[in-house]
PDB file of N, CA and C in Angstrom:
ATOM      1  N   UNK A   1     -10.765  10.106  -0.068  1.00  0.00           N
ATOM      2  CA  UNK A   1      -9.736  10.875  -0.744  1.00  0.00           C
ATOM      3  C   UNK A   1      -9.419  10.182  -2.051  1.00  0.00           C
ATOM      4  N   UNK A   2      -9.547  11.190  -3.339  1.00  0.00           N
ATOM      5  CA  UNK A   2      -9.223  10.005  -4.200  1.00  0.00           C
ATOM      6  C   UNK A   2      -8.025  10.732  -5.122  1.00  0.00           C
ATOM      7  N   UNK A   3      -6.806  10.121  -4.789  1.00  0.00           N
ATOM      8  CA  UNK A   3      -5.748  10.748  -5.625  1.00  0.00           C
ATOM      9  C   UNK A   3      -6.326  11.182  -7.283  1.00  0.00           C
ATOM     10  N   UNK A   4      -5.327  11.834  -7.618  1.00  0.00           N
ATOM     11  CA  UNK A   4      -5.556  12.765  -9.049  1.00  0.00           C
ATOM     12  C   UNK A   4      -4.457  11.679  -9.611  1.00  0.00           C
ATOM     13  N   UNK A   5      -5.519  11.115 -10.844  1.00  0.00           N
ATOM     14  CA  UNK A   5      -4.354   9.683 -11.851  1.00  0.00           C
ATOM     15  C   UNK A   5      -3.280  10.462 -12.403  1.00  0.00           C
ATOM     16  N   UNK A   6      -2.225  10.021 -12.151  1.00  0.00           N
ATOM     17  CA  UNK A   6      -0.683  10.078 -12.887  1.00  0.00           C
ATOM     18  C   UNK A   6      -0.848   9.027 -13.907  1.00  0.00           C
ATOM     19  N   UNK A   7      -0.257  10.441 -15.272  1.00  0.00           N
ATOM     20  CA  UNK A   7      -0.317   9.138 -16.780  1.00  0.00           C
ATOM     21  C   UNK A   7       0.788   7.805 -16.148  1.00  0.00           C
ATOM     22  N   UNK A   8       0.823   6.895 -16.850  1.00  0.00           N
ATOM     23  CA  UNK A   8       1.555   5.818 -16.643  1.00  0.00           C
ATOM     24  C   UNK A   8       1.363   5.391 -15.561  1.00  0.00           C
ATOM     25  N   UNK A   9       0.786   5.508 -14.164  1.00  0.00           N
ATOM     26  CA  UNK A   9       1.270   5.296 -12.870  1.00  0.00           C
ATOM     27  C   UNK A   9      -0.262   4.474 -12.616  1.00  0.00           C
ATOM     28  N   UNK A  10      -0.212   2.996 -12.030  1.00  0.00           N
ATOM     29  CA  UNK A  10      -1.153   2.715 -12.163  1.00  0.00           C
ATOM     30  C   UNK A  10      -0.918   1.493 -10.550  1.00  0.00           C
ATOM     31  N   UNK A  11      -2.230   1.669  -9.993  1.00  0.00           N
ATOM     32  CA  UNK A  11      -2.339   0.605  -8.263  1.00  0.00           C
ATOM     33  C   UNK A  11      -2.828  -1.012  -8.728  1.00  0.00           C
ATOM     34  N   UNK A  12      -2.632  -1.632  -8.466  1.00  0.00           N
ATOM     35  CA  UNK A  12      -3.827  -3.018  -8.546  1.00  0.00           C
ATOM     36  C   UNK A  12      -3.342  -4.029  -7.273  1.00  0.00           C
ATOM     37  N   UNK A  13      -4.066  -4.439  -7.224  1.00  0.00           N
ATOM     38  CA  UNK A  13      -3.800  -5.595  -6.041  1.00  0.00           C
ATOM     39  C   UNK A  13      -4.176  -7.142  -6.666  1.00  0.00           C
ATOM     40  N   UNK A  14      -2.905  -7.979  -5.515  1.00  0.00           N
ATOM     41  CA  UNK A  14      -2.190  -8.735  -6.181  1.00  0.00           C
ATOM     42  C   UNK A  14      -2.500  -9.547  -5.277  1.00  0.00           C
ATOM     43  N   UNK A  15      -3.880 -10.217  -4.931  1.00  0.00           N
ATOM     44  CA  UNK A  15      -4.012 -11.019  -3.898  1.00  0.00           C
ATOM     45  C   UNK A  15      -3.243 -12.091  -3.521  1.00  0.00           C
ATOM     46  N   UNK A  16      -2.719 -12.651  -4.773  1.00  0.00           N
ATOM     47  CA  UNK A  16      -2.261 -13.671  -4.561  1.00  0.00           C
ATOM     48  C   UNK A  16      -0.836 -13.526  -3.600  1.00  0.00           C
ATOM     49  N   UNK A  17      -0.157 -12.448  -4.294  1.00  0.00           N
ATOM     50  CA  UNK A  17       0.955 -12.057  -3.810  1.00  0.00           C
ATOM     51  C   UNK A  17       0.916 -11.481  -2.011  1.00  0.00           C
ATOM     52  N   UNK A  18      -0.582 -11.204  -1.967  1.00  0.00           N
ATOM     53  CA  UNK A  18      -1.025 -10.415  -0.342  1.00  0.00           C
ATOM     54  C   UNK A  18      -0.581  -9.052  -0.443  1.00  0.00           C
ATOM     55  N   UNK A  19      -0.759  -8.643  -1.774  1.00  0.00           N
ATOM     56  CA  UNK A  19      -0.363  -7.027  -1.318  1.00  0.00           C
ATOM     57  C   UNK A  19      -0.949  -6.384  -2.635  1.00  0.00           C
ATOM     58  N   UNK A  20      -1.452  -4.906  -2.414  1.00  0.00           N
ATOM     59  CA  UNK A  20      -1.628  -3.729  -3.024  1.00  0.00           C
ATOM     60  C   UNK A  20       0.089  -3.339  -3.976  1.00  0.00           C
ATOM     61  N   UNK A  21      -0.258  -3.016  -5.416  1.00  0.00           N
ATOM     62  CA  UNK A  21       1.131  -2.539  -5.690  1.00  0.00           C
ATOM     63  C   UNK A  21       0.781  -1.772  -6.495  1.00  0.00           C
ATOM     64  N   UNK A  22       1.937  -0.621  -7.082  1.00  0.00           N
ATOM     65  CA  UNK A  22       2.141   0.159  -7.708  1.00  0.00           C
ATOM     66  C   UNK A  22       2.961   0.357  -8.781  1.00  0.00           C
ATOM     67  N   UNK A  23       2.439   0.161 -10.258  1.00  0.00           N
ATOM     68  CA  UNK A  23       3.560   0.333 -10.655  1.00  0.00           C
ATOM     69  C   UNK A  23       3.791   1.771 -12.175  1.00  0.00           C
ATOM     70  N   UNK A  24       4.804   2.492 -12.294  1.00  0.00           N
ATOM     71  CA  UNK A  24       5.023   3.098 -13.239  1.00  0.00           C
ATOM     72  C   UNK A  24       5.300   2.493 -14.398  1.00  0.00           C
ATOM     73  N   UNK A  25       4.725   2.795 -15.497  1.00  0.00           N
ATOM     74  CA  UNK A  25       4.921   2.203 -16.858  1.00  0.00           C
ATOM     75  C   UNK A  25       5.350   0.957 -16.700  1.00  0.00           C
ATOM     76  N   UNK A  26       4.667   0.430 -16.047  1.00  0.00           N
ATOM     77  CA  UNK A  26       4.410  -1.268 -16.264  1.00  0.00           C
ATOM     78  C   UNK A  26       5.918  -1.985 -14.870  1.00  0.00           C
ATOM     79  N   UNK A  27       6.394  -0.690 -14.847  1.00  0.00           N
ATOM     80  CA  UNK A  27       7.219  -1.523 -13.892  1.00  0.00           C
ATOM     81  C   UNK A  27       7.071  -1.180 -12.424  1.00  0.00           C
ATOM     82  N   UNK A  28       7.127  -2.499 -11.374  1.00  0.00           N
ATOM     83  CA  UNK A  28       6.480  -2.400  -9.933  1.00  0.00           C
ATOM     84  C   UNK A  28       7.598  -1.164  -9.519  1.00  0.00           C
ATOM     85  N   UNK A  29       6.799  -0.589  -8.671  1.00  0.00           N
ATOM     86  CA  UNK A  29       7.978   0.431  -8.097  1.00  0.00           C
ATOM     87  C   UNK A  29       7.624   1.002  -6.620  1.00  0.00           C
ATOM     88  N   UNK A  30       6.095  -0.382  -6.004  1.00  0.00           N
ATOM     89  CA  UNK A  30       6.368  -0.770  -4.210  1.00  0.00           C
ATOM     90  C   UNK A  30       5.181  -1.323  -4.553  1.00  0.00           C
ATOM     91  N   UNK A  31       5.027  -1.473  -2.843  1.00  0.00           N
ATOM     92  CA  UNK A  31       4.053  -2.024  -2.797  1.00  0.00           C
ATOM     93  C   UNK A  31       3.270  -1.912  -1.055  1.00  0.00           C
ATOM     94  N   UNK A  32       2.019  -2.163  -0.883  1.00  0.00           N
ATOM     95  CA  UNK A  32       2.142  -2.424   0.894  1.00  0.00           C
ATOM     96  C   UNK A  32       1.378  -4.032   0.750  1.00  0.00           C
ATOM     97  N   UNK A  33       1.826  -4.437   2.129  1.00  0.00           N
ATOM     98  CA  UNK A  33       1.853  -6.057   1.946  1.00  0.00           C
ATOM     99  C   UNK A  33       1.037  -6.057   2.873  1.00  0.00           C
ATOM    100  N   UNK A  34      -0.471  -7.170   2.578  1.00  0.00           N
ATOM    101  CA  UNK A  34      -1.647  -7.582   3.844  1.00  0.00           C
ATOM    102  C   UNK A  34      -1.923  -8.864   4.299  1.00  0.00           C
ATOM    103  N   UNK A  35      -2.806  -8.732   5.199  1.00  0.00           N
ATOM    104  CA  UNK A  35      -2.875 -10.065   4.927  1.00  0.00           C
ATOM    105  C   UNK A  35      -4.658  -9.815   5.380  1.00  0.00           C
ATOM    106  N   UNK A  36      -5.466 -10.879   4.449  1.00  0.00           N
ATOM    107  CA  UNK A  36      -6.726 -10.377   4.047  1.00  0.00           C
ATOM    108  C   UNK A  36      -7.688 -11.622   5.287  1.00  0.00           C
ATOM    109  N   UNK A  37      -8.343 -10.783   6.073  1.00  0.00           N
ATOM    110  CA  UNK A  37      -9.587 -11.760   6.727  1.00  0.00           C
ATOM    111  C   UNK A  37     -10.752 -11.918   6.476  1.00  0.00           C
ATOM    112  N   UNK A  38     -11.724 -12.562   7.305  1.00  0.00           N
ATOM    113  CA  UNK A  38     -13.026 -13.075   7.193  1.00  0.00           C
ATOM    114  C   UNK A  38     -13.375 -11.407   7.047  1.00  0.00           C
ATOM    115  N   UNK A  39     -13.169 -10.430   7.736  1.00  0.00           N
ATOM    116  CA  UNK A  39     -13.205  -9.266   8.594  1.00  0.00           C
ATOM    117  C   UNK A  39     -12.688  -7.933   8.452  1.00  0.00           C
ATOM    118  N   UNK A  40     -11.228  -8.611   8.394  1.00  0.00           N
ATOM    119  CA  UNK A  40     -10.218  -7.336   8.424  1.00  0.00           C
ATOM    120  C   UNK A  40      -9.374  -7.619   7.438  1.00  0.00           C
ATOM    121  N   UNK A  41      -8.646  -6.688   7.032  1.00  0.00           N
ATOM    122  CA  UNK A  41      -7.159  -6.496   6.586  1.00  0.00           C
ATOM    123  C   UNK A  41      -6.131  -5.990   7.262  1.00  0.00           C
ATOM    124  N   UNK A  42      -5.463  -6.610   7.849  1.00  0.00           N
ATOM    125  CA  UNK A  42      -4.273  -6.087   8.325  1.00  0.00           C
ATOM    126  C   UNK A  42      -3.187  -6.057   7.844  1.00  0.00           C
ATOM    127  N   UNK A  43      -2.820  -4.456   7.370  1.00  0.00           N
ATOM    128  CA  UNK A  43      -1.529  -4.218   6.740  1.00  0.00           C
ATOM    129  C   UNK A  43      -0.385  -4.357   7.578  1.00  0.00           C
ATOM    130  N   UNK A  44       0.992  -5.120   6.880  1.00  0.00           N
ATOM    131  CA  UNK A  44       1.564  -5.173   7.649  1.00  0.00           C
ATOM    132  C   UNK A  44       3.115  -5.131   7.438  1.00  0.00           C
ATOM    133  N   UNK A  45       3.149  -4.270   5.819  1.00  0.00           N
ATOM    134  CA  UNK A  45       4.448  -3.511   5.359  1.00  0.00           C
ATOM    135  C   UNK A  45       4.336  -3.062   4.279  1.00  0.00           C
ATOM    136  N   UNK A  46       5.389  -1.606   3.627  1.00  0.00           N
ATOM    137  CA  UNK A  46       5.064  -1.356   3.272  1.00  0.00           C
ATOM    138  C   UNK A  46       6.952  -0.765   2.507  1.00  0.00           C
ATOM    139  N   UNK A  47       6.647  -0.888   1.305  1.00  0.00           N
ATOM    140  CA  UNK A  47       8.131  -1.246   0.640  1.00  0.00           C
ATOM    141  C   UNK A  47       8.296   0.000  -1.038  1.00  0.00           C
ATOM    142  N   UNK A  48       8.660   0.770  -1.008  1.00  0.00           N
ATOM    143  CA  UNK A  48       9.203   1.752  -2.104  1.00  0.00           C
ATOM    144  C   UNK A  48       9.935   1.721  -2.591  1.00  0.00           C
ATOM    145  N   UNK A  49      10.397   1.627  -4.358  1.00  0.00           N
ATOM    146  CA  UNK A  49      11.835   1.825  -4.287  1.00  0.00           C
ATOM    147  C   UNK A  49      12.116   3.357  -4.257  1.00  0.00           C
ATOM    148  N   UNK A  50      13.589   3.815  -3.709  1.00  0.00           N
ATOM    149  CA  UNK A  50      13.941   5.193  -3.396  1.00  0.00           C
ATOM    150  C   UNK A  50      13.645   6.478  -4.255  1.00  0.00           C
ATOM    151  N   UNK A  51      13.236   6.088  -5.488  1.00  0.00           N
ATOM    152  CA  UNK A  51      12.553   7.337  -6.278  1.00  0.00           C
ATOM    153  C   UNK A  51      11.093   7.351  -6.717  1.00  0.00           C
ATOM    154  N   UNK A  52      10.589   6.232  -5.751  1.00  0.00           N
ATOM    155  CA  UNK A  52       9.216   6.392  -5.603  1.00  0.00           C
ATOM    156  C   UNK A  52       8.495   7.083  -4.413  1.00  0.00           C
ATOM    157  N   UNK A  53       8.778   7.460  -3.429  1.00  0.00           N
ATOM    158  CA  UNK A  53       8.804   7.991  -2.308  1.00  0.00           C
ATOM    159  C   UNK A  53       7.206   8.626  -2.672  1.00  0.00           C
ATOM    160  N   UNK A  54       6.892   9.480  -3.781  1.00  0.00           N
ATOM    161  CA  UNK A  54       6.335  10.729  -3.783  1.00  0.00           C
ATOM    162  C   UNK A  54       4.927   9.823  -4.146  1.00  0.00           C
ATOM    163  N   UNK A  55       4.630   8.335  -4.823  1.00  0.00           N
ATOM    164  CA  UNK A  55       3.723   7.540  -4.936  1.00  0.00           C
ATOM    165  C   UNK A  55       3.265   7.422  -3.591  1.00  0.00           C
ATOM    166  N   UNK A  56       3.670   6.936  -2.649  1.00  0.00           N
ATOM    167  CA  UNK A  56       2.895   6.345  -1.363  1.00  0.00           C
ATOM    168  C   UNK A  56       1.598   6.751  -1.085  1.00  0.00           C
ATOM    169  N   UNK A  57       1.213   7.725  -1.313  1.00  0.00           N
ATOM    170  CA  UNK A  57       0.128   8.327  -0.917  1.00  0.00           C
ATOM    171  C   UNK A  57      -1.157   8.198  -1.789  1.00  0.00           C
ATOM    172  N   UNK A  58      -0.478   7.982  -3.449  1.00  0.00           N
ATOM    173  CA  UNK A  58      -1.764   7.048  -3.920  1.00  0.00           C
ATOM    174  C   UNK A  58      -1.578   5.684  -4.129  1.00  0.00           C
ATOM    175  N   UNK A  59      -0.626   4.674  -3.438  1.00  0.00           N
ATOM    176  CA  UNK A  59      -1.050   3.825  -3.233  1.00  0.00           C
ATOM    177  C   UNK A  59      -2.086   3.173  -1.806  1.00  0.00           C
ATOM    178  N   UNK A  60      -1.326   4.335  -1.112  1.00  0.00           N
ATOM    179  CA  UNK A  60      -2.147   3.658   0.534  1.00  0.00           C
ATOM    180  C   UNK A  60      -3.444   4.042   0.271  1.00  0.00           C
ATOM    181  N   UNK A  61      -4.086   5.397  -0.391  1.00  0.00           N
ATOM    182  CA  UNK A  61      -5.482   5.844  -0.782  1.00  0.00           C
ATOM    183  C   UNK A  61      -6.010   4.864  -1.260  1.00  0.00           C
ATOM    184  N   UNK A  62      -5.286   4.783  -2.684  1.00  0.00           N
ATOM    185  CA  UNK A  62      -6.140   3.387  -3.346  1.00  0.00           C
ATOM    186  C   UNK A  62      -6.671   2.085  -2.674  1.00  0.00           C
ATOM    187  N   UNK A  63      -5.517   1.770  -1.880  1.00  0.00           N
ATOM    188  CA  UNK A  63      -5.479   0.339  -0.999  1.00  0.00           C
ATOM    189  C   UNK A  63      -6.611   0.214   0.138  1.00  0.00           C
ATOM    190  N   UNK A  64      -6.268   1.368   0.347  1.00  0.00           N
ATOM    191  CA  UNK A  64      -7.425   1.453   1.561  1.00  0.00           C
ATOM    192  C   UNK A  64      -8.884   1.470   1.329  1.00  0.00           C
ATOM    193  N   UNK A  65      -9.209   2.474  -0.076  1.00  0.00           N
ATOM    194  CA  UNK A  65     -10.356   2.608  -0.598  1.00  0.00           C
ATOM    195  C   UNK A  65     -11.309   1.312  -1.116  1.00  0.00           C
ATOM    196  N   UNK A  66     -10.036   0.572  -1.868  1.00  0.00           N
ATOM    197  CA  UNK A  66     -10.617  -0.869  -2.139  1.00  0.00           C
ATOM    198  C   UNK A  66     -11.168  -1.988  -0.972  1.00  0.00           C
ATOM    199  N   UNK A  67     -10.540  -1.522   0.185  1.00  0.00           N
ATOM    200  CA  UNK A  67     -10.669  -2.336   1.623  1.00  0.00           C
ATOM    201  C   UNK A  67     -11.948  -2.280   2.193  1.00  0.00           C
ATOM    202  N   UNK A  68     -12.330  -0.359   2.178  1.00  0.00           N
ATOM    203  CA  UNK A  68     -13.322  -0.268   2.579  1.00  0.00           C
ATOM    204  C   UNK A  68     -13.931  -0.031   1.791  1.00  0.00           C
ATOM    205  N   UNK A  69     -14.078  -0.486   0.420  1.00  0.00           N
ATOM    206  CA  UNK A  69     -15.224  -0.729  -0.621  1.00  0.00           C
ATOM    207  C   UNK A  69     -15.840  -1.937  -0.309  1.00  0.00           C
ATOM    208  N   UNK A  70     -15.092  -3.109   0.429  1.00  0.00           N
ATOM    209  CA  UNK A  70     -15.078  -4.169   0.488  1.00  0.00           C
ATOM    210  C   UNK A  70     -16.131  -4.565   1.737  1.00  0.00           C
ATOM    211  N   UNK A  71     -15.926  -3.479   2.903  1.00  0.00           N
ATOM    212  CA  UNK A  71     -16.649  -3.691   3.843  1.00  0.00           C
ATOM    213  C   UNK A  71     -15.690  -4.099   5.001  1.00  0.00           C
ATOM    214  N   UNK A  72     -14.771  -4.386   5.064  1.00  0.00           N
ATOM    215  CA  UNK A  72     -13.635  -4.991   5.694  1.00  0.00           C
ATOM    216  C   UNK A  72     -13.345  -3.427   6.679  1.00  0.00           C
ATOM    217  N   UNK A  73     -12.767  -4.436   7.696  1.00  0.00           N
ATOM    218  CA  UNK A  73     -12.403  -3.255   8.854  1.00  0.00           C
ATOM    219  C   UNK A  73     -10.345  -3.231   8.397  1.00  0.00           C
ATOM    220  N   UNK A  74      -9.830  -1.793   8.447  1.00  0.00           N
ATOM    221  CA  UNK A  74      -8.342  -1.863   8.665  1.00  0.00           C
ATOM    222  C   UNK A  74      -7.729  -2.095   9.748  1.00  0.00           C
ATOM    223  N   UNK A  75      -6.698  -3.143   9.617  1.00  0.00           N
ATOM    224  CA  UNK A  75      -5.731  -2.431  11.093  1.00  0.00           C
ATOM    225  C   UNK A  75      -3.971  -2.440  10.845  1.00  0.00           C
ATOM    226  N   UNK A  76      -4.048  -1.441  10.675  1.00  0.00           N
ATOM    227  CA  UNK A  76      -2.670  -1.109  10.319  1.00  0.00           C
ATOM    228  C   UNK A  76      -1.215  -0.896  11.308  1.00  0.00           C
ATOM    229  N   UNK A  77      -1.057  -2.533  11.203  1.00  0.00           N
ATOM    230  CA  UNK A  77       0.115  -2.473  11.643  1.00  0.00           C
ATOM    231  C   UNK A  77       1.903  -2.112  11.522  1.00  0.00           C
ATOM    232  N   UNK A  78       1.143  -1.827  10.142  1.00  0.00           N
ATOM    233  CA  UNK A  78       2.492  -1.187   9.433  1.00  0.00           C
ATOM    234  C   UNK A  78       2.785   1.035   9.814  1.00  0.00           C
ATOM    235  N   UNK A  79       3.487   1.093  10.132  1.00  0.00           N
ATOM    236  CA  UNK A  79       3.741   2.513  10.503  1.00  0.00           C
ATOM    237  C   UNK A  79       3.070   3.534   9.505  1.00  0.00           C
ATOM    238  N   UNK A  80       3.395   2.913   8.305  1.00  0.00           N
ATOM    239  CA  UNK A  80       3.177   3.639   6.769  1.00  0.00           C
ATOM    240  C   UNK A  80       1.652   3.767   6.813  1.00  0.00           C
ATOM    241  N   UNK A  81       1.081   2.954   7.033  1.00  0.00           N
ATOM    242  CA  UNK A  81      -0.116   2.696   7.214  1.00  0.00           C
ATOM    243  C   UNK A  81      -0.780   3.442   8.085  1.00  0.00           C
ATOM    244  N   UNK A  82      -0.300   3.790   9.206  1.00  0.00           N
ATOM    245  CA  UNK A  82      -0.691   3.757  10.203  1.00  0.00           C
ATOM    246  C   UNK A  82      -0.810   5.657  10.621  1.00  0.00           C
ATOM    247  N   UNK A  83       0.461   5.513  10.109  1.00  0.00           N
ATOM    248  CA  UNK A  83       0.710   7.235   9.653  1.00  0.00           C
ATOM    249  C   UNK A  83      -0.099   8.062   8.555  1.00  0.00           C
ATOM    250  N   UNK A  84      -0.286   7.498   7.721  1.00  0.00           N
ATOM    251  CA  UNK A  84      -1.067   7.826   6.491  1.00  0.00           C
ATOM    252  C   UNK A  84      -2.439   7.940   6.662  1.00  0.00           C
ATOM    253  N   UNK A  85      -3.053   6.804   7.709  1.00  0.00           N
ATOM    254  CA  UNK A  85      -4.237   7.205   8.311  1.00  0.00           C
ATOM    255  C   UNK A  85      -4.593   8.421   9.519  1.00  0.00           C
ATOM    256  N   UNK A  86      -3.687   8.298  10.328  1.00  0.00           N
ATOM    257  CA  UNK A  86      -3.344   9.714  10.985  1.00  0.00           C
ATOM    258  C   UNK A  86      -3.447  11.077  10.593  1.00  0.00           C
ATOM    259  N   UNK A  87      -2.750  11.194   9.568  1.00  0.00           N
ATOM    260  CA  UNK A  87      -2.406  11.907   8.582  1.00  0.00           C
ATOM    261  C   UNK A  87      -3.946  12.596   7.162  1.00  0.00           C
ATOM    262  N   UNK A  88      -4.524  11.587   7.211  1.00  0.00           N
ATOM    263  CA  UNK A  88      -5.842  11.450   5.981  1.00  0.00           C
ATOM    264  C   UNK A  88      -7.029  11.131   7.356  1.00  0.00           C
ATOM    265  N   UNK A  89      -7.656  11.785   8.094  1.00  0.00           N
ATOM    266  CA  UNK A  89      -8.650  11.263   8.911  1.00  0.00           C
ATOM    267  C   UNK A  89      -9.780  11.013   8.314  1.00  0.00           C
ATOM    268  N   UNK A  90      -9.909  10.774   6.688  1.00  0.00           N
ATOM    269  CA  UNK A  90     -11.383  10.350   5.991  1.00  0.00           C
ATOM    270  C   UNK A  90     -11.131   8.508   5.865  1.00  0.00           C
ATOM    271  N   UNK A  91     -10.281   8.200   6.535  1.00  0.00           N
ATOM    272  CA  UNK A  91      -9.455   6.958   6.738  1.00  0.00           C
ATOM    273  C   UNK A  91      -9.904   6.343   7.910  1.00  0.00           C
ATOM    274  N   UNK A  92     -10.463   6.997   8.780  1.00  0.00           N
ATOM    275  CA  UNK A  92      -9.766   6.818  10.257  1.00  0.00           C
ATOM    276  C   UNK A  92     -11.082   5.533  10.686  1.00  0.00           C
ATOM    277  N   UNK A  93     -12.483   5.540  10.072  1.00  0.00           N
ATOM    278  CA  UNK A  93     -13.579   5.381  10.364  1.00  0.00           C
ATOM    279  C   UNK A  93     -13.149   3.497   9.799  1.00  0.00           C
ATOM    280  N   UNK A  94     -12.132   3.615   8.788  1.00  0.00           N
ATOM    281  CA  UNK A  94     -11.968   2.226   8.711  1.00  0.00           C
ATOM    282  C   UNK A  94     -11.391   1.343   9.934  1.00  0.00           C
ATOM    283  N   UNK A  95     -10.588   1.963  10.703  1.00  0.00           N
ATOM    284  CA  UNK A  95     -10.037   1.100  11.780  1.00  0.00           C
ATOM    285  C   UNK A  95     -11.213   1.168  12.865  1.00  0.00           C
ATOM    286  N   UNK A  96     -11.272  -0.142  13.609  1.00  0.00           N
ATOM    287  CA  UNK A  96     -12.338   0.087  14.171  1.00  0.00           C
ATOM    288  C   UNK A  96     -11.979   0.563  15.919  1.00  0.00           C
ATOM    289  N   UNK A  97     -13.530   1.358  16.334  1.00  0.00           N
ATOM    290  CA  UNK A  97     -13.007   1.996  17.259  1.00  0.00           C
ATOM    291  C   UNK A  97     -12.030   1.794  18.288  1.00  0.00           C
ATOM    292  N   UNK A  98     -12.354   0.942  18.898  1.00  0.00           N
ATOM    293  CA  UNK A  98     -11.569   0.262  20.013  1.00  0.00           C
ATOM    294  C   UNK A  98     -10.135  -0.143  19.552  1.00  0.00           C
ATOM    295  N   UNK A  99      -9.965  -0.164  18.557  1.00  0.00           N
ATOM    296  CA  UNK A  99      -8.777  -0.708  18.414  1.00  0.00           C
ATOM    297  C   UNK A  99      -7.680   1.051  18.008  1.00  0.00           C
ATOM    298  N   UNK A 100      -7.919   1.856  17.762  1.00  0.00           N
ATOM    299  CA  UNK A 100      -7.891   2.843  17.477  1.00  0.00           C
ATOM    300  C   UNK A 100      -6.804   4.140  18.451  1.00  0.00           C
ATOM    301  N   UNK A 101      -6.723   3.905  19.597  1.00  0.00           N
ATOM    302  CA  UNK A 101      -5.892   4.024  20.155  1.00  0.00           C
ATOM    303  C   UNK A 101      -4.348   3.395  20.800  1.00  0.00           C
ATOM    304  N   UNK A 102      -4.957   1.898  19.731  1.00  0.00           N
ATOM    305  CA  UNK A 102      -3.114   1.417  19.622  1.00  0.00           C
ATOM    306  C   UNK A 102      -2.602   1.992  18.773  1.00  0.00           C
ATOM    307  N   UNK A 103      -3.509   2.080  17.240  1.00  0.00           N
ATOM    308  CA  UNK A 103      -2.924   2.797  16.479  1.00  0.00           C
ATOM    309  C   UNK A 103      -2.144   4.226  16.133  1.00  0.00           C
ATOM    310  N   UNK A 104      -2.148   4.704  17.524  1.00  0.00           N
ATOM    311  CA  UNK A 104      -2.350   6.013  17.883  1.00  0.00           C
ATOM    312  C   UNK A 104      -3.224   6.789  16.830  1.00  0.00           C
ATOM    313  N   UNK A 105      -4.643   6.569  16.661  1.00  0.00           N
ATOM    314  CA  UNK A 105      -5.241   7.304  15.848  1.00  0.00           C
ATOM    315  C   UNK A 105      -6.763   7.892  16.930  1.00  0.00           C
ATOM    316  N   UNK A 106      -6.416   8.154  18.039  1.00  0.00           N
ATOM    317  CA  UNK A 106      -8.040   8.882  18.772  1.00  0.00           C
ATOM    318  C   UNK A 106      -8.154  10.291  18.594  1.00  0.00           C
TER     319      UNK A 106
END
């Protein structure tokens, strides 16, 4: 899924920081927070400010896309995450199987 770019509105990840962020015209406005393995990424929050609400959806796209550009398996322990993959099933192939019904994603 690849969101449609909003002028000004731009994703990058912030390894250092452990998280994917988002920000409008240069200013952060969320983010979801990981933590990066040999393996996996496991997301494990995920933070908006209140008139960003309507971003989430190209940040978790983006975030995720870069993950599994990477080769890395997801496991999203964050709800946001977790929902959003639910929600987007071109997602779903990143979490790996077995683990897949904690996520409630079968």
């Amino acid at each position: 899924m690849s969101t449609a770019p909003t002028p000004g509105v731009t994703v990058r990840d912030n390894p250092a920081a452990g998280r994917f962020e988002i920000l409008e015209a240069g200013r952060l406005s969320g983010y979801t927070r990981y933590d990066a393995g040999e393996w996996s990424v496991v997301f494990t929050a995920t933070s908006l400010d209140p008139g960003a609400s309507g971003l989430c959806d190209r940040l978790l796209a983006e975030a995720l896309e870069a993950v599994g550009g990477l080769g890395k398996a997801v496991l999203p322990e964050c709800c946001c995450v977790a929902r959003f993959i639910a929600e987007h099933p071109e997602y779903r192939d990143l979490v790996p199987e077995p683990r897949r019904a904690h996520y409630g994603l079968e």
